[in-house]
C-alpha atoms as a PDB file:
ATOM      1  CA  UNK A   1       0.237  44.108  31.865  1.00  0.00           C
ATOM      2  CA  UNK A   2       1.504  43.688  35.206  1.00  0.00           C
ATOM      3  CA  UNK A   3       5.232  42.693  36.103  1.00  0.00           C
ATOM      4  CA  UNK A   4       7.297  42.093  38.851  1.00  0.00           C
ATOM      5  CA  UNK A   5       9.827  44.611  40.452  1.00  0.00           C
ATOM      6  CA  UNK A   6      12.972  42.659  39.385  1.00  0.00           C
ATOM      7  CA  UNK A   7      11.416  41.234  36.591  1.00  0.00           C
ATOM      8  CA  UNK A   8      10.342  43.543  33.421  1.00  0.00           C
ATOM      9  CA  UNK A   9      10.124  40.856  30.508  1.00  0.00           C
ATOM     10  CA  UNK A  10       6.962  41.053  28.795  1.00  0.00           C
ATOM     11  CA  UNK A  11       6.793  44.766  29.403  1.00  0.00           C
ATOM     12  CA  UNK A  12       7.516  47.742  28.183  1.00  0.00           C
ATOM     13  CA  UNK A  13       9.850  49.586  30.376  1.00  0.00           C
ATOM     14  CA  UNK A  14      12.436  52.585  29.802  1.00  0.00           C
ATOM     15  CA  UNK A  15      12.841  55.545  32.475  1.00  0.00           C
ATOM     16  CA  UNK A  16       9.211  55.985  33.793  1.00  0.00           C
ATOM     17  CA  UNK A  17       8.805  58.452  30.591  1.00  0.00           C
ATOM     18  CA  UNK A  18       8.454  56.874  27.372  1.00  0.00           C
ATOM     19  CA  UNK A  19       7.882  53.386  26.379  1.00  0.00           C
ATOM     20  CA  UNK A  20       9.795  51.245  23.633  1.00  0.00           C
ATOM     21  CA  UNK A  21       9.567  47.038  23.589  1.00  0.00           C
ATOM     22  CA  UNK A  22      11.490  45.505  26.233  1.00  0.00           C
ATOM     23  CA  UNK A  23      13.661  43.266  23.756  1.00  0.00           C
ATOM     24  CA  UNK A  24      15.243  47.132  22.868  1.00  0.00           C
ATOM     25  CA  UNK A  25      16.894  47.286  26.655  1.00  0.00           C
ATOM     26  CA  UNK A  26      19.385  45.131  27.923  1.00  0.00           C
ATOM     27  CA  UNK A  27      18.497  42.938  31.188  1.00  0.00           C
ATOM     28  CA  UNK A  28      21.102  45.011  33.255  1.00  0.00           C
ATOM     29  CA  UNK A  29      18.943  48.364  32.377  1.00  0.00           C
ATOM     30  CA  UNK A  30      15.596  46.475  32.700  1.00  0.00           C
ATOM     31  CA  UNK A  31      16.614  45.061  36.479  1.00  0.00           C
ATOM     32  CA  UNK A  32      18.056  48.239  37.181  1.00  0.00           C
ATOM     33  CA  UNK A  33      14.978  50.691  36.843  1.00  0.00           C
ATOM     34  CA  UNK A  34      12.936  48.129  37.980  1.00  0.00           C
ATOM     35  CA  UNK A  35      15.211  47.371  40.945  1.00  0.00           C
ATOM     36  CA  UNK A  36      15.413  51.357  41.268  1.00  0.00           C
ATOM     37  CA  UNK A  37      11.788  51.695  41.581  1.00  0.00           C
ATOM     38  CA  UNK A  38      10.853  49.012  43.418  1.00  0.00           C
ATOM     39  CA  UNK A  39       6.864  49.144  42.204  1.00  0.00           C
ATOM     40  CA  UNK A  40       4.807  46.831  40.254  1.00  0.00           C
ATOM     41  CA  UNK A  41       5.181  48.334  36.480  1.00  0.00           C
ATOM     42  CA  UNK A  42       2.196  48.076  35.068  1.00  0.00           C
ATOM     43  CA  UNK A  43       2.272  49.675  31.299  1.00  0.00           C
ATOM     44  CA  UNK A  44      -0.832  49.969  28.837  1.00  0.00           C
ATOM     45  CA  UNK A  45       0.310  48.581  25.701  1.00  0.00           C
ATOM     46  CA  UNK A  46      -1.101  50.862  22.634  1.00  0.00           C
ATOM     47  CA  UNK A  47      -1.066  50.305  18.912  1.00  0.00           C
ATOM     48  CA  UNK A  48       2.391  51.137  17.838  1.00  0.00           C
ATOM     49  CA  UNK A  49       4.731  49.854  20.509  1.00  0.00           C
ATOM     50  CA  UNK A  50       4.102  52.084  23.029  1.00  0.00           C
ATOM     51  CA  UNK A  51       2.889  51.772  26.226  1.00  0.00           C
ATOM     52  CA  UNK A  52       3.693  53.354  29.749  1.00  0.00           C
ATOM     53  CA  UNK A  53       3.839  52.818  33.771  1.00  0.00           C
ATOM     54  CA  UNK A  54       0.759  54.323  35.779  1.00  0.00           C
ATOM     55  CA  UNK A  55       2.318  54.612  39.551  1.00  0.00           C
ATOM     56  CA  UNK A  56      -0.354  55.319  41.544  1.00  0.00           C
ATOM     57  CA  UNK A  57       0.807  58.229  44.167  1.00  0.00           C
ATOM     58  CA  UNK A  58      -0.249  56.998  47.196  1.00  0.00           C
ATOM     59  CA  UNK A  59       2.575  53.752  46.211  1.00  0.00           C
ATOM     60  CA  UNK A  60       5.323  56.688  45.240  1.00  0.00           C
ATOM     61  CA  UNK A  61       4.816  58.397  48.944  1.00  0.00           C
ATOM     62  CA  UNK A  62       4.651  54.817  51.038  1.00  0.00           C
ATOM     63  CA  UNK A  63       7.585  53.363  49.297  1.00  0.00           C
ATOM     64  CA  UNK A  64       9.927  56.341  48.559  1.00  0.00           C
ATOM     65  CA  UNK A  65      13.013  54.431  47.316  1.00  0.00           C
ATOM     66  CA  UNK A  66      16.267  56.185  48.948  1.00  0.00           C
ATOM     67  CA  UNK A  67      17.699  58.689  46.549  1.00  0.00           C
ATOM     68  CA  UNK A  68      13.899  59.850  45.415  1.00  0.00           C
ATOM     69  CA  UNK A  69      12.570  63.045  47.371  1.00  0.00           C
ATOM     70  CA  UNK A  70       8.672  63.817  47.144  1.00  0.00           C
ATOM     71  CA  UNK A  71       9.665  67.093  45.057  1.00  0.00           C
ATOM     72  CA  UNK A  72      11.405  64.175  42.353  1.00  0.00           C
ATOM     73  CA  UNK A  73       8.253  61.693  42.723  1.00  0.00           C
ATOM     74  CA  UNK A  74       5.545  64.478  41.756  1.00  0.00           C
ATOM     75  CA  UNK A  75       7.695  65.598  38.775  1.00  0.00           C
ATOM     76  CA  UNK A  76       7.777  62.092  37.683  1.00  0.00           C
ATOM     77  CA  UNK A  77       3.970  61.825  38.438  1.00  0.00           C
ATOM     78  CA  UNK A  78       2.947  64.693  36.418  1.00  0.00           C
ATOM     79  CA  UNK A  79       5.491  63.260  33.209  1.00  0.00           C
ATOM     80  CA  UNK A  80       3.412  60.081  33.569  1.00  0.00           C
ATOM     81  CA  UNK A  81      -0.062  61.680  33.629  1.00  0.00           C
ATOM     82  CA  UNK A  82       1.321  63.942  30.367  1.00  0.00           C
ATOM     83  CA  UNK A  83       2.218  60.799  28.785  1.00  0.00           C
ATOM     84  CA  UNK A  84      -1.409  59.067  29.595  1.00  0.00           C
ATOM     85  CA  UNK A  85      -3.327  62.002  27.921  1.00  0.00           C
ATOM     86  CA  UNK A  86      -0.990  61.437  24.629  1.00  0.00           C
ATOM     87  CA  UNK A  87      -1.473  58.041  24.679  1.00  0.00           C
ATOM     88  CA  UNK A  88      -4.746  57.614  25.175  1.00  0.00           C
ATOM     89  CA  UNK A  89      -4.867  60.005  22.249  1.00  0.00           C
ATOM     90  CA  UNK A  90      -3.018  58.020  19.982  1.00  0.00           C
ATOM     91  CA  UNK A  91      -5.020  54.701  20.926  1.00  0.00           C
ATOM     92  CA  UNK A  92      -8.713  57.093  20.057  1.00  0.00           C
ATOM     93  CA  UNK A  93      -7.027  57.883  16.899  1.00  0.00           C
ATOM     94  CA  UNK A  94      -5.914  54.493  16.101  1.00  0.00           C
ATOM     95  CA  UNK A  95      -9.406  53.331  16.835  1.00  0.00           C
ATOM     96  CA  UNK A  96     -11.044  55.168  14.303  1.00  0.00           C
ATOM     97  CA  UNK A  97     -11.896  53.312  10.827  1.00  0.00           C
ATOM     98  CA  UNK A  98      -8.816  53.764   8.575  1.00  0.00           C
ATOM     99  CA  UNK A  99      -9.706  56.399   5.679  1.00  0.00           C
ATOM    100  CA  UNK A 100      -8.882  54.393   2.182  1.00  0.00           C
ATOM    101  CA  UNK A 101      -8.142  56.251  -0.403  1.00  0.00           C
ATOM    102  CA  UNK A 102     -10.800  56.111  -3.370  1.00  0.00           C
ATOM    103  CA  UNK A 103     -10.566  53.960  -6.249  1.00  0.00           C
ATOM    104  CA  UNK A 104      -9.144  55.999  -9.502  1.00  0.00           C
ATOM    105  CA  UNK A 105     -12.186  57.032 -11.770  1.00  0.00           C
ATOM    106  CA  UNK A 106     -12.656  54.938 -14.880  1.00  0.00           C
ATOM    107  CA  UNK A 107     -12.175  57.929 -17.141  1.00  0.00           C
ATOM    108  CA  UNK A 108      -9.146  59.736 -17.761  1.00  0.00           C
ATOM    109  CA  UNK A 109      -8.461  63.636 -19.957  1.00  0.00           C
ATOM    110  CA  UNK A 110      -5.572  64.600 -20.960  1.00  0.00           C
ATOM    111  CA  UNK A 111      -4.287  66.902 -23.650  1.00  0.00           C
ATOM    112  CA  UNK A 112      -2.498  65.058 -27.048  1.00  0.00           C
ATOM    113  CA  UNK A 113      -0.852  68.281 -28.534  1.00  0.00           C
ATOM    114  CA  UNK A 114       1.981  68.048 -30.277  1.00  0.00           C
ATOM    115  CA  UNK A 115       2.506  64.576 -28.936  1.00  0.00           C
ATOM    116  CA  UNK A 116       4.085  61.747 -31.492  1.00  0.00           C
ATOM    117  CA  UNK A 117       1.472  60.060 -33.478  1.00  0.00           C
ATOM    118  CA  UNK A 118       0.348  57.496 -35.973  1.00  0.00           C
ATOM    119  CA  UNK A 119      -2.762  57.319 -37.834  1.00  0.00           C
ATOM    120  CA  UNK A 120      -5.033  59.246 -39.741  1.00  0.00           C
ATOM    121  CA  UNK A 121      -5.852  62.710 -38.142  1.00  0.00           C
ATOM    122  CA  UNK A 122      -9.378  62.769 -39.125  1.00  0.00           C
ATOM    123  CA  UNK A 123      -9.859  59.695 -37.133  1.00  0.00           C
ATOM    124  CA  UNK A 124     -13.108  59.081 -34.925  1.00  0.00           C
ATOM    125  CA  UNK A 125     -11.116  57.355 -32.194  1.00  0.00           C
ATOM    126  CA  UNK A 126      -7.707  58.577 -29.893  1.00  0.00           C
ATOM    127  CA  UNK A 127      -5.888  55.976 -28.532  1.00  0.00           C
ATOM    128  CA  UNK A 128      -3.427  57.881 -25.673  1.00  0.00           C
ATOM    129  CA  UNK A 129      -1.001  55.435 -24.478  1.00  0.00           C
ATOM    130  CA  UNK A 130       1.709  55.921 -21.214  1.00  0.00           C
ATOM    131  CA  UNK A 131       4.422  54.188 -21.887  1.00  0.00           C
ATOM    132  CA  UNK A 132       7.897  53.886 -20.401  1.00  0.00           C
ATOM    133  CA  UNK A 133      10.914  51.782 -22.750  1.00  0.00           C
ATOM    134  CA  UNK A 134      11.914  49.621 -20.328  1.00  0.00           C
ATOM    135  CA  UNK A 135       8.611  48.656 -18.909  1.00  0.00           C
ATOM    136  CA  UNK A 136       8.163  44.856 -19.717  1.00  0.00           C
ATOM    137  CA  UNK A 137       4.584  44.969 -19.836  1.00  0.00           C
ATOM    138  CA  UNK A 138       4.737  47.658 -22.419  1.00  0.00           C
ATOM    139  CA  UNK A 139       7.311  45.690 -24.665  1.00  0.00           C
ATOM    140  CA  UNK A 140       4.824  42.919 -24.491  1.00  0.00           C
ATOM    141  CA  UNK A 141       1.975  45.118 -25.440  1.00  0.00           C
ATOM    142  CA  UNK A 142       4.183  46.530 -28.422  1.00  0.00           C
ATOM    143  CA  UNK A 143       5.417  42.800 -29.524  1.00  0.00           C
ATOM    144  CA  UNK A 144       1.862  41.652 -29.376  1.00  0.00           C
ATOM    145  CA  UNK A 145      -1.565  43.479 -29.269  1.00  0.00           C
ATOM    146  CA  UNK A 146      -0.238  46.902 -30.858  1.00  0.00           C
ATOM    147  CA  UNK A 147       0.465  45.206 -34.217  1.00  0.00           C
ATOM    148  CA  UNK A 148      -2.913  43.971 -34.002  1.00  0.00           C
ATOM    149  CA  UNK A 149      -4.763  46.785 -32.929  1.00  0.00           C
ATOM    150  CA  UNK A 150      -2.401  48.676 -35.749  1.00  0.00           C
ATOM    151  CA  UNK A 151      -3.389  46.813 -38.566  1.00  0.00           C
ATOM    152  CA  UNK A 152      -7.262  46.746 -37.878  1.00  0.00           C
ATOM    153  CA  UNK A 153      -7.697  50.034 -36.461  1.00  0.00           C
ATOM    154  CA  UNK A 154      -4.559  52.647 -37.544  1.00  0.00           C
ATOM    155  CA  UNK A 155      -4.050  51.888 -41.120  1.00  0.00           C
ATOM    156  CA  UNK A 156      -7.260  51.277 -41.831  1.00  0.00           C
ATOM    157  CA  UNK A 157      -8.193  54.688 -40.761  1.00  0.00           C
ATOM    158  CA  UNK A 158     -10.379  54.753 -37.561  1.00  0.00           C
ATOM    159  CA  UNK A 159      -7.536  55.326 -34.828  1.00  0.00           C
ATOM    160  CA  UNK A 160      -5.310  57.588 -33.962  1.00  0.00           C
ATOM    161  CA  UNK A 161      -2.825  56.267 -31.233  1.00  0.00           C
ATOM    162  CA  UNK A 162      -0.827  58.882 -29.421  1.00  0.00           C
ATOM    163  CA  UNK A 163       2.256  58.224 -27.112  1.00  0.00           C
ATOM    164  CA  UNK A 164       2.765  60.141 -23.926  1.00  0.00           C
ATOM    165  CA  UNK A 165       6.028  59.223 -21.727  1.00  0.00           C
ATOM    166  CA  UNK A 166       5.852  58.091 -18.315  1.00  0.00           C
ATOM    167  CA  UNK A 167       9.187  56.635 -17.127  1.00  0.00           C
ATOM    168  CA  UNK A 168       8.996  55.545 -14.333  1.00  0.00           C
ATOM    169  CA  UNK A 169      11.496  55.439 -11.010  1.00  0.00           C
ATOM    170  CA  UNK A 170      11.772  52.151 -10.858  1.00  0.00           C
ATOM    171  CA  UNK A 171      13.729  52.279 -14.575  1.00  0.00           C
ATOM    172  CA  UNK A 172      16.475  54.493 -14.157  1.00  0.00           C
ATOM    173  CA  UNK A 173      17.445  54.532 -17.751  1.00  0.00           C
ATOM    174  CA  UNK A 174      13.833  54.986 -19.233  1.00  0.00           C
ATOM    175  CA  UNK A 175      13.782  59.365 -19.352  1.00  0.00           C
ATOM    176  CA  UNK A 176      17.061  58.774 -21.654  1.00  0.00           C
ATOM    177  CA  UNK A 177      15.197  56.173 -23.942  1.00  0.00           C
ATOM    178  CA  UNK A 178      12.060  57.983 -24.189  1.00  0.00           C
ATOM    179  CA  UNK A 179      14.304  61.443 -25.334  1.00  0.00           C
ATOM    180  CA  UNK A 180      15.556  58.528 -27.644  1.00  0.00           C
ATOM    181  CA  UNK A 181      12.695  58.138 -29.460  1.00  0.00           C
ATOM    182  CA  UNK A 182      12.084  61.982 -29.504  1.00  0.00           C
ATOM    183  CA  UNK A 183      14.956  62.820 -30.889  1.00  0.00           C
ATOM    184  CA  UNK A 184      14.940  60.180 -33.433  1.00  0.00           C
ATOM    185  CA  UNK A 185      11.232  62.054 -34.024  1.00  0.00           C
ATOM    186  CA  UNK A 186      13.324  64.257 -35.352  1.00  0.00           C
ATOM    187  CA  UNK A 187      14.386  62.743 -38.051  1.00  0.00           C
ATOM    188  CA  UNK A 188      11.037  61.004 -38.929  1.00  0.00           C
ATOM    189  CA  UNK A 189      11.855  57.969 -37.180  1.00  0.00           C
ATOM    190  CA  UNK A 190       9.806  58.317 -33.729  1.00  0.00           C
ATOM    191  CA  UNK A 191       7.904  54.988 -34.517  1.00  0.00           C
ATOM    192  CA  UNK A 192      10.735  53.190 -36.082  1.00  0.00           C
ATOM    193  CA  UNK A 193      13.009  53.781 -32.973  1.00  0.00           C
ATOM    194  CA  UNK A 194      10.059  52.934 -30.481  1.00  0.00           C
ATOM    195  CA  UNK A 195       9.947  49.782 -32.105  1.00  0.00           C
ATOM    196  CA  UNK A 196      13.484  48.965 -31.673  1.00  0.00           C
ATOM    197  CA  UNK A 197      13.299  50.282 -28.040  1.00  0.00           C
ATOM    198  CA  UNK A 198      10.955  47.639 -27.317  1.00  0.00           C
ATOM    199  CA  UNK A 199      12.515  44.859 -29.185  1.00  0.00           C
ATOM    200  CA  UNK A 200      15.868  45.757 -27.137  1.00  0.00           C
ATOM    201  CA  UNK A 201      14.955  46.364 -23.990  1.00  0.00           C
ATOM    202  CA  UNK A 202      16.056  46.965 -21.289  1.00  0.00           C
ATOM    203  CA  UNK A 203      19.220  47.551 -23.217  1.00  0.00           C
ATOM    204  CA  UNK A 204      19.274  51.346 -23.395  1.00  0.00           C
ATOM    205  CA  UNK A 205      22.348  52.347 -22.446  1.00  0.00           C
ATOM    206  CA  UNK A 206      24.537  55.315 -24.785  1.00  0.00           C
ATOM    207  CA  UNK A 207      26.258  53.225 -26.602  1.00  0.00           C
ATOM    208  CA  UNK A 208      23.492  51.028 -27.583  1.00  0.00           C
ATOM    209  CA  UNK A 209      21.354  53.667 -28.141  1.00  0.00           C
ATOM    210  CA  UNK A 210      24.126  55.529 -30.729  1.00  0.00           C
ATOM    211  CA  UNK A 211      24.063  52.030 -32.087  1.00  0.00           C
ATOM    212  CA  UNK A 212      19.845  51.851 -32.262  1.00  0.00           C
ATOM    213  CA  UNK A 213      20.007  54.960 -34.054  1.00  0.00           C
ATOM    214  CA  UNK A 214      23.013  53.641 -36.823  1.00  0.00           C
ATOM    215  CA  UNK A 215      20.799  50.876 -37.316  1.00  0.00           C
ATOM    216  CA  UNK A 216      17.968  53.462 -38.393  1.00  0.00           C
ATOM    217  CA  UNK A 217      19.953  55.089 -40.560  1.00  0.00           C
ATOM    218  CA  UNK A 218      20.236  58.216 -38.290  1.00  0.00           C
ATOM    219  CA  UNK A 219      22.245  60.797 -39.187  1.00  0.00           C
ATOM    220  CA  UNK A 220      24.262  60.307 -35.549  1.00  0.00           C
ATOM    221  CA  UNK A 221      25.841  63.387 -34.998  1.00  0.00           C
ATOM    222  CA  UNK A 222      22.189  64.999 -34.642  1.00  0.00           C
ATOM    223  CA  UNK A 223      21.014  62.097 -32.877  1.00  0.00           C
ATOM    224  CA  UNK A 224      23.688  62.203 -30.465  1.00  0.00           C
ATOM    225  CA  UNK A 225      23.498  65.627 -29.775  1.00  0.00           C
ATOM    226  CA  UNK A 226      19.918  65.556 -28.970  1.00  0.00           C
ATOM    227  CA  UNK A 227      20.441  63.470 -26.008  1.00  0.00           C
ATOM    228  CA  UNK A 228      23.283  65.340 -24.874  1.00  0.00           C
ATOM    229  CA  UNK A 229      20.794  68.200 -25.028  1.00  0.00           C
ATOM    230  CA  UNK A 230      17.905  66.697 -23.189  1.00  0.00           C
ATOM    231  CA  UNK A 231      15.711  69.311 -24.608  1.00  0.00           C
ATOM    232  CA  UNK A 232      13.011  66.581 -24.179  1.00  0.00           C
ATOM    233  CA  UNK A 233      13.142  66.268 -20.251  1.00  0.00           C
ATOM    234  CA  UNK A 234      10.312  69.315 -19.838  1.00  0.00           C
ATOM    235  CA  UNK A 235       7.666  67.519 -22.595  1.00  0.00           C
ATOM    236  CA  UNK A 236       8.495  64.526 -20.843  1.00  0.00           C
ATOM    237  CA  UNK A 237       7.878  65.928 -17.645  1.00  0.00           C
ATOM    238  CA  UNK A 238       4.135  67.379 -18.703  1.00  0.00           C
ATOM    239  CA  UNK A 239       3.433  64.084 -19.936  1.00  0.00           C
ATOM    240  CA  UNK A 240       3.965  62.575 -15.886  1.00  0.00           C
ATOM    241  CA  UNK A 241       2.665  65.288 -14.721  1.00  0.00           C
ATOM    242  CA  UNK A 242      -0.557  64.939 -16.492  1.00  0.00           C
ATOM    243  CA  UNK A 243      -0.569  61.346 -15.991  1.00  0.00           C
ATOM    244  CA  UNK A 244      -0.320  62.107 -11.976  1.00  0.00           C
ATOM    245  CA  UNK A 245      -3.656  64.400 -12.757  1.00  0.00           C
ATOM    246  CA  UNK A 246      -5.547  61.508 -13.524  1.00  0.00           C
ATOM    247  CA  UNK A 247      -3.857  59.277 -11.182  1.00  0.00           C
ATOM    248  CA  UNK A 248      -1.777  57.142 -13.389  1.00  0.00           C
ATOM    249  CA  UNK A 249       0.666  55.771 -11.826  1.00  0.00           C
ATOM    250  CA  UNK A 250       1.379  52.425 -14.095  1.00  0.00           C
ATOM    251  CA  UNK A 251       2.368  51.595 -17.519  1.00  0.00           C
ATOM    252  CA  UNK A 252       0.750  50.616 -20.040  1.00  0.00           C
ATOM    253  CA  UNK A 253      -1.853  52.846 -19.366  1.00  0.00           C
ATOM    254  CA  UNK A 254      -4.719  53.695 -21.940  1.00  0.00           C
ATOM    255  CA  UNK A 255      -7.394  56.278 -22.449  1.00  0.00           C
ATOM    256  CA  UNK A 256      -9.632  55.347 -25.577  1.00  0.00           C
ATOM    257  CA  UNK A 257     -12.341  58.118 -26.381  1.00  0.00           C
ATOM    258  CA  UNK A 258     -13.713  60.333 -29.114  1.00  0.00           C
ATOM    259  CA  UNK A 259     -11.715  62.283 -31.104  1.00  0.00           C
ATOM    260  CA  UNK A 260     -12.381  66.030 -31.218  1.00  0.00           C
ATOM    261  CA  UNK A 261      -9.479  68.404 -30.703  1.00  0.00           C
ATOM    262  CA  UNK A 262      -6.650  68.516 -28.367  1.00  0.00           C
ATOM    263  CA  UNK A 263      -8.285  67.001 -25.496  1.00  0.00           C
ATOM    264  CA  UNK A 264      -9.081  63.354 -25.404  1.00  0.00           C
ATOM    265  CA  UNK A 265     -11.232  62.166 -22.898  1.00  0.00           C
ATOM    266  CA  UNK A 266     -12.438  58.508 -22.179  1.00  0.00           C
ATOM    267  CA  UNK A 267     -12.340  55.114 -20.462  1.00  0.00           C
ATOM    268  CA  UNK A 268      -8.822  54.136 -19.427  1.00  0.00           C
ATOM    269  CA  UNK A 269      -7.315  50.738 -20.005  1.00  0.00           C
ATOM    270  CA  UNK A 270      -4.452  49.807 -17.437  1.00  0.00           C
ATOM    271  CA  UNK A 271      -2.190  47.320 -18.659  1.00  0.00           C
ATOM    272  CA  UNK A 272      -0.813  44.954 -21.389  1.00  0.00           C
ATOM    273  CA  UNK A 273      -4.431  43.699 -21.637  1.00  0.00           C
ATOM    274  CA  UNK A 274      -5.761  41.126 -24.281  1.00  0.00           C
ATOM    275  CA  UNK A 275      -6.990  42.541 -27.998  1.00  0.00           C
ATOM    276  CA  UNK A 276     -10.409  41.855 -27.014  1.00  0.00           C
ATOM    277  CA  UNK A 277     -10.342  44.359 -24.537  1.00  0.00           C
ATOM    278  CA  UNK A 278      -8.748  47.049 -26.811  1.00  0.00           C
ATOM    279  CA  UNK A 279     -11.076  45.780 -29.722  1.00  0.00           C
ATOM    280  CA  UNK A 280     -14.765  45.796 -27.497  1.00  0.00           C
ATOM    281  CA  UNK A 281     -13.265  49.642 -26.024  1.00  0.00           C
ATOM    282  CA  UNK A 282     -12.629  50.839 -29.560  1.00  0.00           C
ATOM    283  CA  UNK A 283     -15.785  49.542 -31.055  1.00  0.00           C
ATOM    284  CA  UNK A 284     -18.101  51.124 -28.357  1.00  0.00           C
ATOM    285  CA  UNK A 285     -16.286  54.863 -29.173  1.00  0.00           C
ATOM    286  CA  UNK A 286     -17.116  53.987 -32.894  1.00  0.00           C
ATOM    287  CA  UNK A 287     -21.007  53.498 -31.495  1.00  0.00           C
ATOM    288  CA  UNK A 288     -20.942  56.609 -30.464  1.00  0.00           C
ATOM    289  CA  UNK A 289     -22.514  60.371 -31.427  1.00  0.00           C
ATOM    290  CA  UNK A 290     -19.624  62.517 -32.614  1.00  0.00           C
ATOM    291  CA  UNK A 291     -18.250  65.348 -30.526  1.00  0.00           C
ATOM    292  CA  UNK A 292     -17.591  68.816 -31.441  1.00  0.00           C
ATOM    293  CA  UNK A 293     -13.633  69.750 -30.932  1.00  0.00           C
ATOM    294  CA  UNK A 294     -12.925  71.627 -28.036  1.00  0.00           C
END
């Protein structure tokens, strides 16, 4: 890109070192340094905003602006060639194919120890689920295909569905619910309050939650000072960081597989997805050669 001496627009132009868009210097500073000069800027744009002036040296000894000794126009010479070799190497670099990261694998393992859940134990089938209470995919999962999937696979014996927490950022009140629903655990209610999470959400905050348990019949002193407590933040905290080990980083998230054990392993189901696609999972686990526990 070539420009004129008094006339930078178009360019990029700063003090014959770096580079930034013209639109980020006044027209004062652009005339000036160009006026200053008095060369023909010409700058190599690069990926990135950058670019920079190549003076040839032969120009910077014939036209010598006043104020400028040789000593100053070799100094700026050799900043210029220093800032060709990086750029150059930031325009190979930006060249290159961009790396992608691989797709998550279709499989997921994570452990289910002494994690809430419903169902026989001798079931051939673990249903892990992610969840967060405030997620409104998951509260449409829970209003909708759980009850399903609960009354043709848990009670009648051939899944066991266990919850993992993984609140998520994006909810700032979710790590309180999901102690909620621990701490209601306590008092045999873990499912009951889960379901009124989800039918109440995203209203989680202390007071309704003191209220949620009241409703359950609670005895509310305990319940209250379990959250005050949060003796559930480090179980919570192994369930995300197990769900970052398999790259989960959404909720609902599933992993349907065999049971045998602690560990379940199998094919992992992201989403509030249709029964069907809970239903043709579960059935092709049931197909399956039982496993040994681990």
């Amino acid at each position: 890109m070539t420009t004129g001496p008094s006339d930078c627009s178009g360019g990029f132009f700063t003090a014959a070192e770096t580079c930034v868009p013209t639109e980020t210097l006044t027209k004062p500073v652009r005339r000036r340094w160009c006026d200053r000069f008095s060369l023909t800027a010409v700058c190599l744009s690069v990926a990135g905003g950058l670019c920079m002036e190549f003076i040839p040296r032969q120009v910077v000894a014939a036209e010598q602006p006043s104020g400028i000794t040789q000593e100053q126009g070799d100094a700026i010479l050799q900043e210029l060639r220093s800032m060709r070799e990086l750029l150059e190497q930031i325009s190979r670099q930006q060249a290159r194919p961009a790396q992608t990261a691989s797709p998550a694998p279709d499989t997921a393992r994570v452990s289910a120890k002494d994690r809430p859940a419903i169902g026989a134990p001798d079931a051939p089938v673990t249903v892990v689920e992610f969840t967060d209470y405030e997620c409104p995919f998951c509260k449409r999962f829970h209003q909708t295909t759980f009850k399903s999937l609960k009354r043709d696979y848990i009670d009648t014996g051939k899944v066991r569905w266990v919850v993992l927490d993984l609140p998520l950022p994006i909810h700032p009140n979710a790590g309180k619910t999901a102690q909620a629903a621990h701490c209601a655990g306590e008092q045999d209610k873990f499912w009951e309050m889960r379901a009124v999470l989800f039918d109440n959400a995203p209203t989680s905050d202390p007071e309704s939650l003191a209220g949620y348990g009241q409703q359950l019949g609670l005895d509310t002193q305990t319940f209250e000072d379990c959250l005050i407590s949060d003796r559930y933040l480090s179980q919570i905290g192994n369930d995300s960081e197990a769900a970052s080990g398999n790259r989960i980083t959404g909720t609902p998230t599933f992993i349907i597989g065999k049971s045998g054990g602690d560990w379940v392993e199998g094919k992992r189901i992201i989403g509030a997805q249709s029964y069907a696609v809970f239903d043709s999972a579960i059935r092709l686990v049931l197909s399956e050669p039982s496993t040994g526990a681990d």
